[in-house]
Protein backbone atom coordinates (compact mmCIF):
# COMPACT_ATOMS: atom_id res chain seq x y z
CA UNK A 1 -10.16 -24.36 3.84
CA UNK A 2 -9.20 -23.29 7.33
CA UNK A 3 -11.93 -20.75 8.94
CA UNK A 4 -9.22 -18.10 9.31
CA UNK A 5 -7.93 -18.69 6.03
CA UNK A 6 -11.51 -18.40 4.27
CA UNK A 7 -11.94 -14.51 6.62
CA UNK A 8 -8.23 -13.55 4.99
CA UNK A 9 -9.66 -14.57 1.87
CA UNK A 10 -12.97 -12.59 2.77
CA UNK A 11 -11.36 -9.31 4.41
CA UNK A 12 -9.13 -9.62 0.72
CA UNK A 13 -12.12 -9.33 -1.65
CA UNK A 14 -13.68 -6.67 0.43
CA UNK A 15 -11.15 -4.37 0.10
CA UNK A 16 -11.05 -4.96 -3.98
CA UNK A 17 -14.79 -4.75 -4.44
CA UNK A 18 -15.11 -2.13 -2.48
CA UNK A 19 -11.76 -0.24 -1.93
CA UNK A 20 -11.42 2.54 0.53
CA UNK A 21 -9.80 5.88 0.37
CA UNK A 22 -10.05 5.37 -3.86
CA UNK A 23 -9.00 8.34 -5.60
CA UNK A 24 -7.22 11.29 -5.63
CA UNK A 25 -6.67 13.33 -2.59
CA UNK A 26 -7.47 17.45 -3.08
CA UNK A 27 -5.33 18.24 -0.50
CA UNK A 28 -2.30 16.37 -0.99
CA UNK A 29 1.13 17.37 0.05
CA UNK A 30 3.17 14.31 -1.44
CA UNK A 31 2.22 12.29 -4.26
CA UNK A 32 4.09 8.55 -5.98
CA UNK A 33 3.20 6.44 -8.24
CA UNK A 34 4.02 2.54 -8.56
CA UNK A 35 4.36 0.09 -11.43
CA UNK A 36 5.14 -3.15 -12.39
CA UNK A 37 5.43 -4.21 -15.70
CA UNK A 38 5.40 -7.14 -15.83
CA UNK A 39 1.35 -8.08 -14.57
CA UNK A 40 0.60 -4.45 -15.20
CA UNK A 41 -0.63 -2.88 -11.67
CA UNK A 42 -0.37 0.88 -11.41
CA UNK A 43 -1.35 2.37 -8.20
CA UNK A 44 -0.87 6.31 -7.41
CA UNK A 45 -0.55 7.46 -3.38
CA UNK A 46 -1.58 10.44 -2.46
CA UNK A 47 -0.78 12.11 1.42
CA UNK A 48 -1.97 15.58 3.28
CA UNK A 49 1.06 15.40 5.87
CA UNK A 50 0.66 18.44 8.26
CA UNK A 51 4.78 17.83 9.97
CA UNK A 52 4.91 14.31 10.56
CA UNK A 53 1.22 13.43 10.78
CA UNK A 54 -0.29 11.74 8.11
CA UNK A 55 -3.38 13.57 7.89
CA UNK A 56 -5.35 11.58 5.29
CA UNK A 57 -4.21 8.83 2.47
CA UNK A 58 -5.57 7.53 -0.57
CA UNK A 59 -4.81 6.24 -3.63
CA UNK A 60 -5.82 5.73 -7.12
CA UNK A 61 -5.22 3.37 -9.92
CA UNK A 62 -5.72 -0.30 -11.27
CA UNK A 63 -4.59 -3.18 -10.30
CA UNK A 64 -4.92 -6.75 -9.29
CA UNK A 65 -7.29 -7.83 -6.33
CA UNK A 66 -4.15 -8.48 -4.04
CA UNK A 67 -2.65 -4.83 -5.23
CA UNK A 68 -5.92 -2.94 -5.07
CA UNK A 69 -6.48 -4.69 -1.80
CA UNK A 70 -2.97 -3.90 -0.33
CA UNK A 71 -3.21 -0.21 -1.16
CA UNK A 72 -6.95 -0.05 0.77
CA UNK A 73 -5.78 -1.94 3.81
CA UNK A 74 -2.59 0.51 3.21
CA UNK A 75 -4.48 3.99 3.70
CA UNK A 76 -6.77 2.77 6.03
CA UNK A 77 -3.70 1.62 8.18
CA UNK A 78 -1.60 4.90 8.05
CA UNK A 79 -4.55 7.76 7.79
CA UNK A 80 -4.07 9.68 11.08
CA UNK A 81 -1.33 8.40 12.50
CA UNK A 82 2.63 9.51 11.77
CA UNK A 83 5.08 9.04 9.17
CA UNK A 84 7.37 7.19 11.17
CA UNK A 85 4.62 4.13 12.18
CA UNK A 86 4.20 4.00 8.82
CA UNK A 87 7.32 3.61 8.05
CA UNK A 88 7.77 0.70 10.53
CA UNK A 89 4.18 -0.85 9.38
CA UNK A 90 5.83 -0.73 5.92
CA UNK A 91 8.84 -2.38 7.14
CA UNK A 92 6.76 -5.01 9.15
CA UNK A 93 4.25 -5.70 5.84
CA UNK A 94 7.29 -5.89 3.28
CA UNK A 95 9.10 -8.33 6.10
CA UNK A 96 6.00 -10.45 6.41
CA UNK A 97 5.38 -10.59 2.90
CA UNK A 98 8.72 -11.68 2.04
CA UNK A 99 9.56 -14.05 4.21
CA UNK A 100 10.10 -18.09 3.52
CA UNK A 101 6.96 -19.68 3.48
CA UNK A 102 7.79 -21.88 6.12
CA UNK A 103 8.86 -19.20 8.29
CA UNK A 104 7.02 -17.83 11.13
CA UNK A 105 6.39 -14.17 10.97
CA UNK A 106 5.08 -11.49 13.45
CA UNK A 107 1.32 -10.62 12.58
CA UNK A 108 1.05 -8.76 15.92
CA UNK A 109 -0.09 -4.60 15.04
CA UNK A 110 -1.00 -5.74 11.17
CA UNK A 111 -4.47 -5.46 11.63
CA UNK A 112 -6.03 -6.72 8.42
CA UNK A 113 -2.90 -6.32 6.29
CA UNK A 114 -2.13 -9.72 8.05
CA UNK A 115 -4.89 -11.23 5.67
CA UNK A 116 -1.90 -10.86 2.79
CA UNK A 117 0.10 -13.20 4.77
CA UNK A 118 -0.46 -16.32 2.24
CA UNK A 119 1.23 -13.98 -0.27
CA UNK A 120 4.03 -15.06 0.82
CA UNK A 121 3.73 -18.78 -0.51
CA UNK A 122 3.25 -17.50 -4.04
CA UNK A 123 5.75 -15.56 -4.71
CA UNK A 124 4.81 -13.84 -8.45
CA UNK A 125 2.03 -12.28 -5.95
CA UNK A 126 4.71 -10.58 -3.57
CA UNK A 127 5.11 -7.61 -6.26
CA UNK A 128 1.13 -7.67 -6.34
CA UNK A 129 0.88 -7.00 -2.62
CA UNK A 130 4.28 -4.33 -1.83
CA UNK A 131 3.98 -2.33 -5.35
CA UNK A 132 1.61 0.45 -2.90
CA UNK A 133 4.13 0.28 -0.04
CA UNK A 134 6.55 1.44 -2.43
CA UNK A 135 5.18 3.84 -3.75
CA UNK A 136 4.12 5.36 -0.08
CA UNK A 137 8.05 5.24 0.78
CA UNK A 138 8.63 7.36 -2.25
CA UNK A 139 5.88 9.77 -1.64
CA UNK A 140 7.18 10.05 1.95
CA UNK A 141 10.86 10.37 0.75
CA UNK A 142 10.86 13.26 -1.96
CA UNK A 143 7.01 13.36 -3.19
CA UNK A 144 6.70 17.10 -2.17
CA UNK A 145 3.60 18.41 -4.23
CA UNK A 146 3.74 22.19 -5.48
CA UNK A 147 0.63 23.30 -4.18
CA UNK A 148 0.42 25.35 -7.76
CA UNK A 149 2.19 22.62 -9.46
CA UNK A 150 0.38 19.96 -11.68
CA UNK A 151 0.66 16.68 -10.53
CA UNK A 152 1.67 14.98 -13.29
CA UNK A 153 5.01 16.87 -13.33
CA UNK A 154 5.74 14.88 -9.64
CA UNK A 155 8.57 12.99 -10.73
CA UNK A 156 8.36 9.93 -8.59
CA UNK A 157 7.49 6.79 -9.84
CA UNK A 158 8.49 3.54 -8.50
CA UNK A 159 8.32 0.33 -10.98
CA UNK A 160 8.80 -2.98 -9.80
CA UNK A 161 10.46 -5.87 -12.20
């Protein structure tokens, strides 16, 4: 196994054994949930936008190694910065992720998210590794949270097939 290969693999189980920004989010203005049926992976996103600045992320749920992974490497990516880079990170991770195998793709602002990168050559894994990227588009699209409103009423949920 090639030496970068083995850190992707490394910076991958981190993540799942010891995900960041895990859990719900007090003080979240926009809330989505993701699923996909068919390996069973649920992941929740939760966002405190103040404007266009994405104050803080998490997320909650269970999932894979590659999803639970993604979703940590997700939040840690977009907390503090503004909805529009995320967007564009989004759009660079589900480009990445998606490409042919054989295909070279641009790595270059990724940070550890480019650790999914082999993801690409298995493809039953792609859902694995964009279900939380999904569900961030959807919270950033029309996830409003009531502030008095329960969250399970937030109508947003994303499933992937």
């Amino acid at each position: 196994m090639s030496d970068l290969r083995q850190l992707y693999q490394e910076i991958l189980l981190e993540h799942y054994r010891k995900p960041r920004n895990f859990g719900p989010l007090d003080d979240a203005t926009h809330h989505a949930r993701g699923h996909n049926p068919l390996c069973g992976d649920k992941v929740e996103v939760f966002l405190e936008l103040d404007g266009e600045a994405i104050r803080a992320a998490s997320f909650d749920g269970a999932g894979c190694a590659i999803s639970t992974a993604t979703a940590s490497m997700m939040t840690e990516a977009i907390a503090g910065g503004r909805v529009d880079e995320a967007r564009a990170l989004g759009e660079q991770f589900l480009a990445m992720v998606r490409a042919d195998a054989d295909a070279e793709v641009d790595t270059e602002g990724l940070g550890e998210l480019a650790s999914l990168e082999g993801v690409r050559r298995v493809p039953v894994r792609v859902k694995c590794a964009t279900l939380a990227w999904h569900a961030l588009r959807a919270a950033l699209d029309d996830g409003a949270i009531e502030k008095d409103g329960p969250r399970d009423d937030a109508p947003n949920t994303v499933t992937t097939e």
